[in-house]
C-alpha atoms as a PDB file:
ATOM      1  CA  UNK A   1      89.419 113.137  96.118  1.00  0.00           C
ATOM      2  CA  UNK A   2      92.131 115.288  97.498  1.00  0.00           C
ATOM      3  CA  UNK A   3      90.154 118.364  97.015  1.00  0.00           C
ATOM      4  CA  UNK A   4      86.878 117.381  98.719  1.00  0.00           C
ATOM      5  CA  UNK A   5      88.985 116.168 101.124  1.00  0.00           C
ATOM      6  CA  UNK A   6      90.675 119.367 101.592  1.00  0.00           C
ATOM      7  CA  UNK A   7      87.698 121.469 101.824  1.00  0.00           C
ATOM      8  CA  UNK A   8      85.946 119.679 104.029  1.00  0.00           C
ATOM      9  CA  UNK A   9      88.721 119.923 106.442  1.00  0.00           C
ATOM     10  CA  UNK A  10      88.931 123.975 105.663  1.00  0.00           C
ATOM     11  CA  UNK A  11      85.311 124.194 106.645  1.00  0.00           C
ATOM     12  CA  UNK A  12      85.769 121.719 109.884  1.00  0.00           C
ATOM     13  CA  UNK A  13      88.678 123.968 110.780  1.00  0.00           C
ATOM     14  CA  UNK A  14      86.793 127.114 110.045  1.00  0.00           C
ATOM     15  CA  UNK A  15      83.577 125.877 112.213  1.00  0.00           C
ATOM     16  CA  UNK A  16      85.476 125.082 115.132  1.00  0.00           C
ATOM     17  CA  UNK A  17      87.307 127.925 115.280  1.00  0.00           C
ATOM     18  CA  UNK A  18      90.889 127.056 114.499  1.00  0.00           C
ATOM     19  CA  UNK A  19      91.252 128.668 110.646  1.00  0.00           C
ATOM     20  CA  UNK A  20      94.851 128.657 111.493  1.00  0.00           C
ATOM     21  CA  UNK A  21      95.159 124.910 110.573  1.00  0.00           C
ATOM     22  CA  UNK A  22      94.245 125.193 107.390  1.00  0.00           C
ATOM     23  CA  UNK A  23      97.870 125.127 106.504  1.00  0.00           C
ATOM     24  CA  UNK A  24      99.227 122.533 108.243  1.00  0.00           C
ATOM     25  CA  UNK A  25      96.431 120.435 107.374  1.00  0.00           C
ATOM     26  CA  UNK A  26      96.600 120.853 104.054  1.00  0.00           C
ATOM     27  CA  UNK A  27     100.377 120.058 104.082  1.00  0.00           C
ATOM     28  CA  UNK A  28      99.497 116.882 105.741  1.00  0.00           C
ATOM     29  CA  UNK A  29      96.968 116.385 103.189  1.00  0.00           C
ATOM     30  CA  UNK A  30      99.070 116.657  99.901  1.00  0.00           C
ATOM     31  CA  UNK A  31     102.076 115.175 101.688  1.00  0.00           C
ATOM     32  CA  UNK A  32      99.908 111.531 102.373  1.00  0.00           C
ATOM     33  CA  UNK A  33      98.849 112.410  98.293  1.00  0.00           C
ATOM     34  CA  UNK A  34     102.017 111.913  97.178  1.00  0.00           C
ATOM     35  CA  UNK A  35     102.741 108.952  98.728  1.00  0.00           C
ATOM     36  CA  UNK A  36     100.683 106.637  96.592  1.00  0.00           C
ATOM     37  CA  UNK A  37     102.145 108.381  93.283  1.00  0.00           C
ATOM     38  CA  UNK A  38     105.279 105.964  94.582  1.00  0.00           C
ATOM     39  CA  UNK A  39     103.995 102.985  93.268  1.00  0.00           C
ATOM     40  CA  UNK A  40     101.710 104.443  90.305  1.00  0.00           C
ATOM     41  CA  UNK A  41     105.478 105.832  88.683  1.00  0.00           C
ATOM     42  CA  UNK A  42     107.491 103.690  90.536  1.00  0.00           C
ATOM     43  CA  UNK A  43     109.630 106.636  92.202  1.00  0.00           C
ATOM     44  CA  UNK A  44     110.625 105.968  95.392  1.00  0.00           C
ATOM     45  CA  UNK A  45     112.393 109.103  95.496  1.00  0.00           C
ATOM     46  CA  UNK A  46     108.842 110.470  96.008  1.00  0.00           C
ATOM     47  CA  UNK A  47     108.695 109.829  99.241  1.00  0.00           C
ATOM     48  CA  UNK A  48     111.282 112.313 100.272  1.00  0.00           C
ATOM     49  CA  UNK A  49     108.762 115.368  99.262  1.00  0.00           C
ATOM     50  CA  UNK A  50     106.108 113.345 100.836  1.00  0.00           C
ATOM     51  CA  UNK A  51     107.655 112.880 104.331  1.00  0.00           C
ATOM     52  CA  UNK A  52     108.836 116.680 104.002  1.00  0.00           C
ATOM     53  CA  UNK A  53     105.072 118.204 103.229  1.00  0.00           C
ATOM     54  CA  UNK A  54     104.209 115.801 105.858  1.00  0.00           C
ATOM     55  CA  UNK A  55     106.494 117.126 108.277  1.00  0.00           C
ATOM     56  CA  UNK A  56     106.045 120.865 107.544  1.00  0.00           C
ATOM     57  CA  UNK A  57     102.182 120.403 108.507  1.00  0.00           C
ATOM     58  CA  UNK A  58     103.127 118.865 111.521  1.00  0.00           C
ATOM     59  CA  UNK A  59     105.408 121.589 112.491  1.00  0.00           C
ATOM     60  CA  UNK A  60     102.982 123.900 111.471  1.00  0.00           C
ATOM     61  CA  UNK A  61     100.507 122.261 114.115  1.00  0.00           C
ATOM     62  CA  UNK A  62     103.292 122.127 116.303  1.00  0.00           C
ATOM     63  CA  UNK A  63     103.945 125.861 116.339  1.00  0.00           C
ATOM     64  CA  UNK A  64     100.075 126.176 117.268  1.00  0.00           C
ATOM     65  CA  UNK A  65      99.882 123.563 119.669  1.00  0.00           C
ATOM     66  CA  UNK A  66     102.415 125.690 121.530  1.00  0.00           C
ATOM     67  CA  UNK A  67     100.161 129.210 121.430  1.00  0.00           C
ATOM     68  CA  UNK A  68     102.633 130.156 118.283  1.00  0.00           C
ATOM     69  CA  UNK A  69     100.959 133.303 116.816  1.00  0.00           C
ATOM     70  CA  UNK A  70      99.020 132.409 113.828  1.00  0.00           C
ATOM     71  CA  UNK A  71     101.449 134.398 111.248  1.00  0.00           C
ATOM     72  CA  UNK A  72     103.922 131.440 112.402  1.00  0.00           C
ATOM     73  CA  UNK A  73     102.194 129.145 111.764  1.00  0.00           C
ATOM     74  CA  UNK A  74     101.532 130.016 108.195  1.00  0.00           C
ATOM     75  CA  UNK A  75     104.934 130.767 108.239  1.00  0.00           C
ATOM     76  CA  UNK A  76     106.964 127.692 109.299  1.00  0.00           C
ATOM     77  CA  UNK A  77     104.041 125.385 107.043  1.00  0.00           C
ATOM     78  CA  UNK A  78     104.609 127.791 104.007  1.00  0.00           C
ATOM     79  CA  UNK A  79     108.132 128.208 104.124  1.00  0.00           C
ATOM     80  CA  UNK A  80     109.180 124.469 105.189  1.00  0.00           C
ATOM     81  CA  UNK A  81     106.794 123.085 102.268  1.00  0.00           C
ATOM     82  CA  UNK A  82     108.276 126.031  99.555  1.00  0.00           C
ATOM     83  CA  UNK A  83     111.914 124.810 100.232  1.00  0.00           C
ATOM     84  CA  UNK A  84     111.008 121.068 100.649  1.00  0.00           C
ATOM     85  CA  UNK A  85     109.181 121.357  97.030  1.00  0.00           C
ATOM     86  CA  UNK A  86     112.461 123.276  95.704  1.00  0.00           C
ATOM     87  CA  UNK A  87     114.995 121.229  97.100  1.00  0.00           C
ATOM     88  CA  UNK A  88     113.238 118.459  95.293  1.00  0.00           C
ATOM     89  CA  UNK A  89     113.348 119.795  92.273  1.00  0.00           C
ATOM     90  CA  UNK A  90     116.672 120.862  92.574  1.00  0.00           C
ATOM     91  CA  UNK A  91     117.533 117.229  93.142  1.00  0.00           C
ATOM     92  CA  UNK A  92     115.501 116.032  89.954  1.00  0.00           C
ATOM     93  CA  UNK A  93     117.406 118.591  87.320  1.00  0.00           C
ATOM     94  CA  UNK A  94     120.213 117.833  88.798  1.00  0.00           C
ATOM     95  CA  UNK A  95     119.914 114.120  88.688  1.00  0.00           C
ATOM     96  CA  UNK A  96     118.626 114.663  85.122  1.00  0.00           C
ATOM     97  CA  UNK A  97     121.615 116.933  83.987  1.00  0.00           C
ATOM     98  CA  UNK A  98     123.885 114.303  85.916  1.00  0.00           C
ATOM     99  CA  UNK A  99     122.045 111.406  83.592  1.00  0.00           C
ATOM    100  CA  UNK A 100     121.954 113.355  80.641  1.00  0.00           C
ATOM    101  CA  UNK A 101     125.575 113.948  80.695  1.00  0.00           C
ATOM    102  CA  UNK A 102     125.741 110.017  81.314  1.00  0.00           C
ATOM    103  CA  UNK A 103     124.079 109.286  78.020  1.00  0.00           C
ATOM    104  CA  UNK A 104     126.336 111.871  76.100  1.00  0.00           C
ATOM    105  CA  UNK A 105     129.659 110.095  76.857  1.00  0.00           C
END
């Protein structure tokens, strides 16, 4: 579902001119994705990534909004949803290292 979703927003955004929120929106798109994946595996830490894809689309639109170039916009959307996704699994090995030195002792 999130794919057709996704594309038909790529080709809305394409038709009416504004390619350059294909980014953001996409962001926004996979950040609300997430969100039910809470319940489903019963992660509440889950919603941290989702409230920071989330937000990186919203900057992204943001940055446009404001007559930001389009190469900023790709920019703050791509580079807010790279370190939000690595900073979240940063957090996970670490919590697993932190639990599997737990179970050792």
């Amino acid at each position: 579902m999130q794919w057709l979703l996704i594309g038909a927003l790529v080709v809305v955004c394409v038709r009416t001119g504004v390619p350059v929120l294909v980014g953001p929106v996409v962001a926004v798109v996979v950040g609300l994705r997430v969100l039910p994946l809470v319940a489903v595996f019963e992660q509440p830490r889950l919603r941290v990534p989702a409230a920071l894809l989330v937000t990186a689309g919203v900057a992204g639109g943001v940055v446009w909004g404001v007559g930001g170039p389009a190469a900023t916009v790709r920019l703050v959307v791509g580079l807010l949803s790279a370190l939000s996704l690595w900073g979240v699994a940063a957090w996970t090995l670490v919590g697993a290292a932190a639990g599997g030195r737990a179970g050792a002792e």
